[in-house]
Protein backbone atom coordinates (compact mmCIF):
# COMPACT_ATOMS: atom_id res chain seq x y z
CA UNK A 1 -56.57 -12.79 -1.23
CA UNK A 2 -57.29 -15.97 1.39
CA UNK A 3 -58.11 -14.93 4.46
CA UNK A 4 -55.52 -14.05 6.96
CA UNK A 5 -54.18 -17.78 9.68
CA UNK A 6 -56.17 -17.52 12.70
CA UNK A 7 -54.84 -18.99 15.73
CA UNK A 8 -58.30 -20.85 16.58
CA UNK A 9 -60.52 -21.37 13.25
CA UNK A 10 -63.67 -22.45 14.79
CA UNK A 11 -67.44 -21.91 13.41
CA UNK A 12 -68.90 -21.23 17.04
CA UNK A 13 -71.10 -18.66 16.27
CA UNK A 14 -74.20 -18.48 13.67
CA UNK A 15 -75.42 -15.71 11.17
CA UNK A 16 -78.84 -16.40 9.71
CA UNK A 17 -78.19 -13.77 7.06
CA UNK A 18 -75.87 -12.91 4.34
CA UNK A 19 -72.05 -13.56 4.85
CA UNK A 20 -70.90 -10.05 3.38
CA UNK A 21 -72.29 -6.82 4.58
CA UNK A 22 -72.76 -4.42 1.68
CA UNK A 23 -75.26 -1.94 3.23
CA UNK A 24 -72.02 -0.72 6.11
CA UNK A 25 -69.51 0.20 3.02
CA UNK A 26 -71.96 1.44 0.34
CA UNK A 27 -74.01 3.70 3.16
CA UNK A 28 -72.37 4.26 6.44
CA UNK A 29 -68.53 3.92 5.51
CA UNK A 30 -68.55 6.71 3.00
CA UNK A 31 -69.58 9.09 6.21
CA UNK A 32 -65.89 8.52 7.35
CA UNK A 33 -63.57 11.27 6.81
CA UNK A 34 -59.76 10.32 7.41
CA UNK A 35 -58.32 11.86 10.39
CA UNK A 36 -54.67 10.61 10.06
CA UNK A 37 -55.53 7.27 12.28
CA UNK A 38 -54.29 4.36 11.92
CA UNK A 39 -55.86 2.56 8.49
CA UNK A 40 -56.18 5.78 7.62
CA UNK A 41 -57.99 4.80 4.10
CA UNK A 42 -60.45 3.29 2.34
CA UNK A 43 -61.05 -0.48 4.29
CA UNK A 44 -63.85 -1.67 2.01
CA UNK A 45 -60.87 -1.38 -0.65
CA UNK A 46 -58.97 -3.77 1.89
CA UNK A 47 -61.31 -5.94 3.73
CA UNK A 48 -64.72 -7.60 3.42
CA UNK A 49 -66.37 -7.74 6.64
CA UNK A 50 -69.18 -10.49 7.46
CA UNK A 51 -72.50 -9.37 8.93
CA UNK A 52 -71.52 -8.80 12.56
CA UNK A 53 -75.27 -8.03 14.23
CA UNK A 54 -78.11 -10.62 14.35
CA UNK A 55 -75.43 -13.56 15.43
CA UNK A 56 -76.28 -16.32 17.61
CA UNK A 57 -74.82 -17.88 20.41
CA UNK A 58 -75.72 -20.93 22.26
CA UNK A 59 -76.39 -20.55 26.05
CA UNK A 60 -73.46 -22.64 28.15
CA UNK A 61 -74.48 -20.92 31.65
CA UNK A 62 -74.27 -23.68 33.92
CA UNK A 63 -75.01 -24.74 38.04
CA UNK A 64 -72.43 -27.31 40.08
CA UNK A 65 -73.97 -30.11 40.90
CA UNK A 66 -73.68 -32.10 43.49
CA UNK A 67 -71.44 -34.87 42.19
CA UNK A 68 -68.98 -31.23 40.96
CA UNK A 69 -69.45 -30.74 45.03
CA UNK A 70 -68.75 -34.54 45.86
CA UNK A 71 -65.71 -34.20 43.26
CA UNK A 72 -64.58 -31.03 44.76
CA UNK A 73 -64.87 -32.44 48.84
CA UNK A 74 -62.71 -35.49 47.56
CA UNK A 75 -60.01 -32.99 46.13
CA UNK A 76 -59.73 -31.30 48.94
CA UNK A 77 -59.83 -34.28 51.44
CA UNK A 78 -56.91 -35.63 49.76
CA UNK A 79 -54.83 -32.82 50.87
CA UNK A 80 -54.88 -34.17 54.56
CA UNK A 81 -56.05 -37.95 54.15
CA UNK A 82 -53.44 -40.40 54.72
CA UNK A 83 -51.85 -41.99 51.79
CA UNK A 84 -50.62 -45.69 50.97
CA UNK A 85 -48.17 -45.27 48.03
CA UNK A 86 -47.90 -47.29 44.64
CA UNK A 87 -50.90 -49.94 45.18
CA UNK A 88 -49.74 -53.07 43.16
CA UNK A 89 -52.86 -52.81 41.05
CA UNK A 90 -54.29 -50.35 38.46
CA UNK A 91 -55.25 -46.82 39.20
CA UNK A 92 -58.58 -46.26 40.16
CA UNK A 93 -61.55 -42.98 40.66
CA UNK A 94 -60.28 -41.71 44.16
CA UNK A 95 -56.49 -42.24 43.69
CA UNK A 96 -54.17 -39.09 43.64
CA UNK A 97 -52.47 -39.82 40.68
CA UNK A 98 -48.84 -38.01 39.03
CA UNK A 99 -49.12 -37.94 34.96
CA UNK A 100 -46.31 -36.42 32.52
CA UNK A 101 -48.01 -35.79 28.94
CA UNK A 102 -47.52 -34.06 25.44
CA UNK A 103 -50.71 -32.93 24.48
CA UNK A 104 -51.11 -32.18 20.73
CA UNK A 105 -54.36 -30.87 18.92
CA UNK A 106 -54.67 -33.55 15.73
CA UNK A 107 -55.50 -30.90 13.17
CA UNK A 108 -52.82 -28.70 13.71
CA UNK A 109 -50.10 -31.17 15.24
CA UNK A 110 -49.26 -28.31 18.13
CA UNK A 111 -48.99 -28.56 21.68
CA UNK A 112 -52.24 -28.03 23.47
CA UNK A 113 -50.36 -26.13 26.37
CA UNK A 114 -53.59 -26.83 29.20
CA UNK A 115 -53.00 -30.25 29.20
CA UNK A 116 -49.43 -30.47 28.20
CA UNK A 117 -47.97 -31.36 31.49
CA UNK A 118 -43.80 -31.78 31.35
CA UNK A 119 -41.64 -33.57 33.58
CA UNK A 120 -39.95 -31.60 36.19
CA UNK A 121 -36.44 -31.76 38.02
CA UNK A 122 -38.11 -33.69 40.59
CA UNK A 123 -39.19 -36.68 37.90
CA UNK A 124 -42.79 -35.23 38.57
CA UNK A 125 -45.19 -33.79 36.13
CA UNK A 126 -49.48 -33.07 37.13
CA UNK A 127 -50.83 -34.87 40.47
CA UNK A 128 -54.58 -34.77 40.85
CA UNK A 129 -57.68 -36.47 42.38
CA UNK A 130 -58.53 -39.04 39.50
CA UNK A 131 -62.14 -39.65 38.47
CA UNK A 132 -63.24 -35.85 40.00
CA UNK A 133 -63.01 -34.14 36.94
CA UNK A 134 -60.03 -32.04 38.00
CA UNK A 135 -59.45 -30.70 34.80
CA UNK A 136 -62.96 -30.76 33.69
CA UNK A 137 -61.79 -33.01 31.23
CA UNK A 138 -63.91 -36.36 32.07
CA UNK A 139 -62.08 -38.00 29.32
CA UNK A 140 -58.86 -37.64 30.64
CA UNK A 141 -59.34 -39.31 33.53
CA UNK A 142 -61.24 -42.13 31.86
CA UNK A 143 -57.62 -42.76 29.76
CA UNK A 144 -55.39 -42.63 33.51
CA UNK A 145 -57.85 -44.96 35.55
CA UNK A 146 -56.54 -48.85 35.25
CA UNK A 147 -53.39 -47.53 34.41
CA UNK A 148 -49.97 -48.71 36.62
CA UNK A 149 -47.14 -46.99 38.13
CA UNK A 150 -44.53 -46.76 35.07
CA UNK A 151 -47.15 -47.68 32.23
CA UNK A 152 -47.26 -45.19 29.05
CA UNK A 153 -49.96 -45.15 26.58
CA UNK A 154 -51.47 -42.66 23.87
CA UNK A 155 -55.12 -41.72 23.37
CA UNK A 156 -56.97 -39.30 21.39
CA UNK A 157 -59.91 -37.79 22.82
CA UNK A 158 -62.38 -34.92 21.62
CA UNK A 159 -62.38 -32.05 24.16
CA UNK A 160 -65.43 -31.49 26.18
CA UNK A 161 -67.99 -29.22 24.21
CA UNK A 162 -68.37 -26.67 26.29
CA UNK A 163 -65.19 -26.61 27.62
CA UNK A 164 -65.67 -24.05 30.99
CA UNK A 165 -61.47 -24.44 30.74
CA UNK A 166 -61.30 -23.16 27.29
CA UNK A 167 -64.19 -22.43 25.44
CA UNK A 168 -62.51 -21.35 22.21
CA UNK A 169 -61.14 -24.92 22.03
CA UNK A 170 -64.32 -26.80 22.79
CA UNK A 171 -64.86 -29.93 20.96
CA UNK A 172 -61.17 -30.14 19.70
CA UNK A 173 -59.74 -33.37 19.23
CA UNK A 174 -56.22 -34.09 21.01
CA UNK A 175 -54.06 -36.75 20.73
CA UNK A 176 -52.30 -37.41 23.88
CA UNK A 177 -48.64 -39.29 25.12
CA UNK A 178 -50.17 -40.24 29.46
CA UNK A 179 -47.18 -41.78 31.41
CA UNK A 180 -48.61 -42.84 35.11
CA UNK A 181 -45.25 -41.55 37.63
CA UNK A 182 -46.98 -42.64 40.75
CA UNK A 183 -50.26 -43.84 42.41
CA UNK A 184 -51.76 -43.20 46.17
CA UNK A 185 -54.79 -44.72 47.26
CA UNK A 186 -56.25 -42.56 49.95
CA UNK A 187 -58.17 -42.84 53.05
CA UNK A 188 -61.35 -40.77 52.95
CA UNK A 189 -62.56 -42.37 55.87
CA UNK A 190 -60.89 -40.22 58.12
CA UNK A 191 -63.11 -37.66 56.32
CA UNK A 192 -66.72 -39.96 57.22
CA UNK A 193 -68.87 -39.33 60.02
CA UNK A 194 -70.51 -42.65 61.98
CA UNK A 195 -73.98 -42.46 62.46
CA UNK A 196 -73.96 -44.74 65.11
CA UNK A 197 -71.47 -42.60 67.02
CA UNK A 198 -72.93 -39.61 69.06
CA UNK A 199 -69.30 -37.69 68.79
CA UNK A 200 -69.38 -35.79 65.53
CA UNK A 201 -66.30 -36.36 63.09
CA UNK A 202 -63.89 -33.46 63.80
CA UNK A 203 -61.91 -33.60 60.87
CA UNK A 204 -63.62 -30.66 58.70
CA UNK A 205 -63.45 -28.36 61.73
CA UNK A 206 -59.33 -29.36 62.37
CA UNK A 207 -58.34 -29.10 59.25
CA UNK A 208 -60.55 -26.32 56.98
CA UNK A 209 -62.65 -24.71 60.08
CA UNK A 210 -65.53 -25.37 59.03
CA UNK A 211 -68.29 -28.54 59.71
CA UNK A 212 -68.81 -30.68 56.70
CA UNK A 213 -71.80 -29.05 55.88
CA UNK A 214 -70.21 -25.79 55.70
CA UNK A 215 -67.73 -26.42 53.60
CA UNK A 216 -69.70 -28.03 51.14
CA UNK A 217 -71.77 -24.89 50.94
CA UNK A 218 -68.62 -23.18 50.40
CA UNK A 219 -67.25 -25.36 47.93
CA UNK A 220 -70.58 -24.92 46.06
CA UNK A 221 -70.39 -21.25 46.08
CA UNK A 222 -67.20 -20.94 45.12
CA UNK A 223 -67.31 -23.41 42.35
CA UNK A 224 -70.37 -21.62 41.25
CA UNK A 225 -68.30 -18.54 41.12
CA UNK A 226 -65.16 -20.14 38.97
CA UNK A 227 -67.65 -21.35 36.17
CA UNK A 228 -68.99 -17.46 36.29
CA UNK A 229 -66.11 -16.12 35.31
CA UNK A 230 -64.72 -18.60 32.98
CA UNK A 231 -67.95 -18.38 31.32
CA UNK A 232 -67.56 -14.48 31.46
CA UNK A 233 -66.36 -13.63 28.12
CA UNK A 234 -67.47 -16.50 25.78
CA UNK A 235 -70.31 -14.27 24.19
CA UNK A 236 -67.42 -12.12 23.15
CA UNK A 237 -65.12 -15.11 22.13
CA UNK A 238 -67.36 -16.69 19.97
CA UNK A 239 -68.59 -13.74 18.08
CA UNK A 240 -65.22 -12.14 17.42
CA UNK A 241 -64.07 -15.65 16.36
CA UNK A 242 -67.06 -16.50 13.94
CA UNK A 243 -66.85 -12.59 12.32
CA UNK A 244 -62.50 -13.62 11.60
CA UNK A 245 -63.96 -16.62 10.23
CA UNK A 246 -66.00 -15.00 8.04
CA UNK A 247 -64.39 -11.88 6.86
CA UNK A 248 -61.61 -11.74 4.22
CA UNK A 249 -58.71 -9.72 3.40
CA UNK A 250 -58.75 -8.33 0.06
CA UNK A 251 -55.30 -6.28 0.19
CA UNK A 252 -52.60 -5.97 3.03
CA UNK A 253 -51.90 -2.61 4.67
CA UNK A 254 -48.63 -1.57 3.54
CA UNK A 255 -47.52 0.27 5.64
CA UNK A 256 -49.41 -1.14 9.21
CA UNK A 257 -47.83 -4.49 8.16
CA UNK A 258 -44.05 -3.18 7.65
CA UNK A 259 -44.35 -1.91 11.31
CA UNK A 260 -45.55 -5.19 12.95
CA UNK A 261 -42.98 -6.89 11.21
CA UNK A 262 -40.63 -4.72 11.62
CA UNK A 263 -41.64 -4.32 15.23
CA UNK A 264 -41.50 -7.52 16.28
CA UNK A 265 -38.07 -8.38 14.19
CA UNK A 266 -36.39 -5.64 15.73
CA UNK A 267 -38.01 -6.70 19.25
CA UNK A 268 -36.31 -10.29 18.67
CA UNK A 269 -33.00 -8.95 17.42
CA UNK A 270 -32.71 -7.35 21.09
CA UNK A 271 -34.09 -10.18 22.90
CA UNK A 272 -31.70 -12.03 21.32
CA UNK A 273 -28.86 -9.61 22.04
CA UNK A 274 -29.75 -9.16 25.56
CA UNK A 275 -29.53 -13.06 25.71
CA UNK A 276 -26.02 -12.94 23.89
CA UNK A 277 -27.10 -15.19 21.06
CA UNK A 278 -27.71 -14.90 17.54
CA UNK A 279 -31.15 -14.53 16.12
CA UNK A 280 -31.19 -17.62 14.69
CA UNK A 281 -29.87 -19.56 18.27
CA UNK A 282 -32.95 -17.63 19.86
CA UNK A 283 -35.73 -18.09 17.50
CA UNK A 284 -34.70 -21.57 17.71
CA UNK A 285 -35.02 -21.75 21.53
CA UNK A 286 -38.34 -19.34 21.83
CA UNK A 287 -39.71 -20.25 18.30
CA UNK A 288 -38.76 -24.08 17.63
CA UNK A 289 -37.75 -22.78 14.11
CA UNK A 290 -34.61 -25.12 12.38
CA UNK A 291 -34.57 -22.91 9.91
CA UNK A 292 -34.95 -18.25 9.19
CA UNK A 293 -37.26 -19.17 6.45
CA UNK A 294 -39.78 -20.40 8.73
CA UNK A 295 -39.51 -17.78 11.08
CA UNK A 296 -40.13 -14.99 8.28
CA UNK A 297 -43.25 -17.33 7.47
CA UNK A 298 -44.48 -16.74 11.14
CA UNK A 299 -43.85 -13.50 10.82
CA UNK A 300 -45.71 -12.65 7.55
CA UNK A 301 -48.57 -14.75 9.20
CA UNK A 302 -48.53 -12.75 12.68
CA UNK A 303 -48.25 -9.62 10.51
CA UNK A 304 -51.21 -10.30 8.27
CA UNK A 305 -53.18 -11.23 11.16
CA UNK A 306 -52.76 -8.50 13.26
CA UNK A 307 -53.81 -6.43 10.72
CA UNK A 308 -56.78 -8.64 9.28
CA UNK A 309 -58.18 -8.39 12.78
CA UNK A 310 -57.20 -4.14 13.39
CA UNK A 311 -59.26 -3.53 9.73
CA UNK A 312 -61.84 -5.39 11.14
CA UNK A 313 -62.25 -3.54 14.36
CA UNK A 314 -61.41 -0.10 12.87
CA UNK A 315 -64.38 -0.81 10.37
CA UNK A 316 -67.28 -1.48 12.48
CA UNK A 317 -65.77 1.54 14.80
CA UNK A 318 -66.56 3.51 11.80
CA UNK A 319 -69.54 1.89 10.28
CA UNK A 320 -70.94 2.34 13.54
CA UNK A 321 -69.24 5.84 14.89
CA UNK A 322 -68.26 3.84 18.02
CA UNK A 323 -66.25 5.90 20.47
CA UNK A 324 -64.51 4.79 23.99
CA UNK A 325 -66.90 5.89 26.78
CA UNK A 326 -65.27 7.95 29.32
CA UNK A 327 -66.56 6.08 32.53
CA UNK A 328 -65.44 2.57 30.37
CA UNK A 329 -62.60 3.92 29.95
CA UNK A 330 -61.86 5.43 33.62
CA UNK A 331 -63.46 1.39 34.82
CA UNK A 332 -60.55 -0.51 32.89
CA UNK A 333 -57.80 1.67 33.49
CA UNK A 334 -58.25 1.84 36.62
CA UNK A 335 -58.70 -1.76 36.71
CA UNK A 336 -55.49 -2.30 34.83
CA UNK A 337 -53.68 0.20 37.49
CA UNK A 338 -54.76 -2.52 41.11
CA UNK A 339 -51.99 -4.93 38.59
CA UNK A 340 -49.79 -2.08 39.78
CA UNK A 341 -50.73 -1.21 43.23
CA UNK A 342 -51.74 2.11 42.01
CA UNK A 343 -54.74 3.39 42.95
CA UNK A 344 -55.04 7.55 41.48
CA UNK A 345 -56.24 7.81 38.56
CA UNK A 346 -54.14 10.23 37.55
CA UNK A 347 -51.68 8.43 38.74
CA UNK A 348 -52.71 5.04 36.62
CA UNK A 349 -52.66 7.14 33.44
CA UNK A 350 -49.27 8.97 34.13
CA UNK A 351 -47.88 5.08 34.31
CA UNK A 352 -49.49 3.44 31.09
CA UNK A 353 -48.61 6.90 29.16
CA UNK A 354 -45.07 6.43 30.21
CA UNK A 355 -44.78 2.76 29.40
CA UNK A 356 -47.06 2.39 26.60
CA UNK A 357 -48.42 5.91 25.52
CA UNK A 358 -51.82 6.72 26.58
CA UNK A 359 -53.19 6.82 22.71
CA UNK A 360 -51.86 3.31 22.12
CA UNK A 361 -53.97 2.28 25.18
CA UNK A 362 -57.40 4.07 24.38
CA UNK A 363 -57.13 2.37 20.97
CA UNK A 364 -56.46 -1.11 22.68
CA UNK A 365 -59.54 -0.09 25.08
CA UNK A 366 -62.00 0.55 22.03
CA UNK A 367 -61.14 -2.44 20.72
CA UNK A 368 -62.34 -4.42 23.57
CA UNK A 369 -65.08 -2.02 23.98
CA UNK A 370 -66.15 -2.94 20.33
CA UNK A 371 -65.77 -6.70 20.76
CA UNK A 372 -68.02 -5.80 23.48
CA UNK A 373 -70.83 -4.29 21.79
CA UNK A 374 -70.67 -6.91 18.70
CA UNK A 375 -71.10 -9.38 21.60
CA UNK A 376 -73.85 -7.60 23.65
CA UNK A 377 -76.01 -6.98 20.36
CA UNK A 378 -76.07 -11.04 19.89
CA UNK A 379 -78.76 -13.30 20.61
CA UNK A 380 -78.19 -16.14 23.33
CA UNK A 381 -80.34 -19.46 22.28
CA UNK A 382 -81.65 -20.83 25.10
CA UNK A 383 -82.62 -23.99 23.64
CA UNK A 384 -78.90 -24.67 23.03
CA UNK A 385 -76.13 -25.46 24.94
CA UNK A 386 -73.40 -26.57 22.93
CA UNK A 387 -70.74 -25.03 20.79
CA UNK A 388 -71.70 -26.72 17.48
CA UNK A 389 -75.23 -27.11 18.41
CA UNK A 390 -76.06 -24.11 15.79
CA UNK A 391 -76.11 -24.61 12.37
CA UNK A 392 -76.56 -22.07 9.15
C-alpha cells in the first residue's frame, strides 16, 4: 500500500542504516499485550516503521550579526522617521515598502500562506523595511527593490535553507505574483549622531528610552532570543518528518479510520449548519472544493494520514515501553492551563477533562513526549548547517 500524503514530504533528516527496522517487531513488539487502546492489534501487520534511532541532523544554531542588528535598528527607526511618499523612481534597500502577493509552492501549486500577503479593505497588503531581511527571506526583497509604485511582476525563488521562519519548508521553491502599492523613502538621519557636535542625538532616548547603544544591545538580545525559539523544535521536526518519509502503511485501520472520517464529516455537517448552508456551499468556502468528490478525496487522505502517523507513534511507544512522565506531564498541562488564565492544577485538569477528556489529552501528551525522545536520541552534525547538507 503507498505510503500515506504528507503535508510536507521533505528528506531533512539522515539514517546511515537500514530503512526498515526488523529487530523492534520480531523482538520487542511481541512483548505487547493488548490492553483495549487505541490500535489495539498487531501494527507490524499494518505498518513498516523506518529505523528511528541513530538519525542525523544538521546543526542550524545560529548568532545575529551585526548587519541582523543594523537591519533590525533600521526597522525600528522607520517607525518614527519622517517619510516622503511615492519617490518617482524605483524602490530601493531602506524604503518602507506596501506589497500584495499570492505565494504558491511550485511542486504542489498551493498557497504558501507566510508569504501570501492579500489585499485588504484599505487597498493595502504587507509594509516592511526593504533590503533588512524582514521576512528573513533575502530573496524577496531582492525581487521588490527597483520596483515602482503600481508595477506587478512574478518571480520564483528557492526559500532560504535554513529557513529560521519555517524550517520544515526550507529550500522550497515558490513562485510568486509581487504588486508594489506604495513606496516611502525615509529619513534615518534624524536617527544619526554628529561627531562634530558635542550635544548627543536625543532621538533613541525620546522615542524608545534608551541611548543608541542600548537599544542595539537590546535589539541583539532579543533577536538572539527569536532565532532560539524558532530554532526550538527543528530537531523534533526533522526527525518526525524523515521517519513519515520513510515508513509505509501496509493496511488501514478499519475502524480508527471510520472515526476520523466520520469525525470530521459529521464536524463539517454542523459547521455548515451552524453557518445555514449546505455542505457543499461550505466546503466550497472553507475547502476551495467545486466539486463532493474532491472533498471525500481530502478526506480519505486526512484519514489515512492521521492514522499512518498514530501507528507510527503507538509503535515505538510499544517497541520502546514509553510511558508519559508524571512531572512532563504536570509541566505541559500546566503550561497549556496560563492559555486559560488558570493556574491550579487541579483546576487545569478539571478544564481539559471537561472539554476534551483527560485520556484524549495524556495520549496527545505522549505523543509529543515520544517525538521528543526520537529527537533527543539523534545526533546533531556539527560540521553541517544546512537542511540538505546530509546525504545517505
Amino acid at each position: 500500500m503507498r505510503k500515506a500524503q504528507k503535508i510536507v514530504s521533505l528528506l531533512l533528516v539522515i539514517a546511515f542504516i537500514p530503512i526498515f527496522t526488523a529487530s523492534c517487531k520480531d523482538r520487542n513488539y511481541g512483548d505487547y499485550d493488548s490492553t483495549g487502546e487505541n490500535y489495539d492489534c498487531y501494527l507490524p501487520d499494518y505498518i513498516d516503521v523506518c529505523n528511528y534511532k541513530g538519525l542525523e541532523v544538521p546543526d542550524i544554531s545560529t548568532e545575529p550579526t551585526e548587519e541582523d542588528v543594523e537591519n533590525r535598528l533600521k526597522q525600528q527607526i522607520t517607525l518614527y522617521a519622517p517619510r516622503t511618499e511615492d519617490p518617482d523612481r524605483g524602490a530601493v534597500a531602506g524604503d518602507v515598502v506596501d506589497i500584495v502577493t499570492t505565494c504558491r509552492f511550485t511542486d504542489t501549486g498551493k498557497i504558501y500562506s507566510l508569504l501570501n500577503f492579500k489585499r485588504g479593505s484599505n487597498g493595502l497588503g504587507q509594509s516592511f523595511c526593504l533590503g533588512t531581511n524582514y521576512f528573513f527571506t533575502k530573496e524577496l526583497d531582492d525581487a521588490v527593490i527597483g520596483m515602482k509604485q503600481g508595477e506587478e511582476k512574478t518571480v520564483k525563488f528557492n526559500l532560504p535553507d535554513p529557513y529560521y521562519k519555517d524550517i520544515e519548508n526550507s529550500g522550497r521553491e515558490v513562485e510568486m505574483e509581487i504588486s508594489l502599492t506604495y513606496i516611502d523613502e525615509v529619513d534615518y538621519s534624524v536617527a544619526e549622531s554628529d561627531p562634530n557636535s558635542v550635544t548627543e542625538n536625543t532621538f533613541f532616548i525620546e522615542n524608545f528610552g534608551y541611548t543608541e547603544d542600548q537599544y542595539r544591545t537590546m535589539l541583539k538580545n532579543k533577536y538572539r532570543e527569536e532565532l532560539k525559539e524558532l530554532t526550538a523544535d527543528y530537531k523534533v521536526i526533522l526527525t518526525w518528518n524523515y521517519i513519515c518519509d520513510n515508513s509505509e502503511m501496509k493496511q488501514v485501520p478499519e475502524k480508527e479510520y471510520n472515526d476520523y472520517y466520520n469525525g470530521k464529516l459529521d464536524s463539517d455537517r454542523a459547521a455548515a449548519e451552524e453557518a445555514e448552508q449546505t455542505l457543499a456551499e461550505y466546503i466550497k468556502d472553507q475547502y476551495g472544493y467545486e466539486n463532493m468528490d474532491d472533498y471525500y478525496a481530502y478526506l480519505k487522505d486526512y484519514s489515512e494520514s492521521r492514522c499512518f502517523e498514530e501507528m507510527i507513534l503507538y509503535y515505538i511507544i510499544r517497541c520502546e515501553k514509553l510511558t508519559l512522565p508524571d512531572d512532563y506531564y504536570e509541566e505541559q498541562l500546566t503550561e497549556m492551563g496560563k492559555e486559560y488564565q488558570l493556574e491550579e492544577f487541579s483546576d487545569i485538569e478539571d478544564f481539559f477533562d471537561y472539554y476534551y477528556g483527560i485520556e484524549n489529552v495524556r495520549e496527545t501528551l505522549l505523543f509529543k513526549y515520544t517525538q521528543e525522545w526520537i529527537a533527543d536520541n539523534a545526533k546533531v552534525r556539527e560540521d553541517v548547517h544546512t537542511m540538505y547538507g546530509l546525504t545517505k
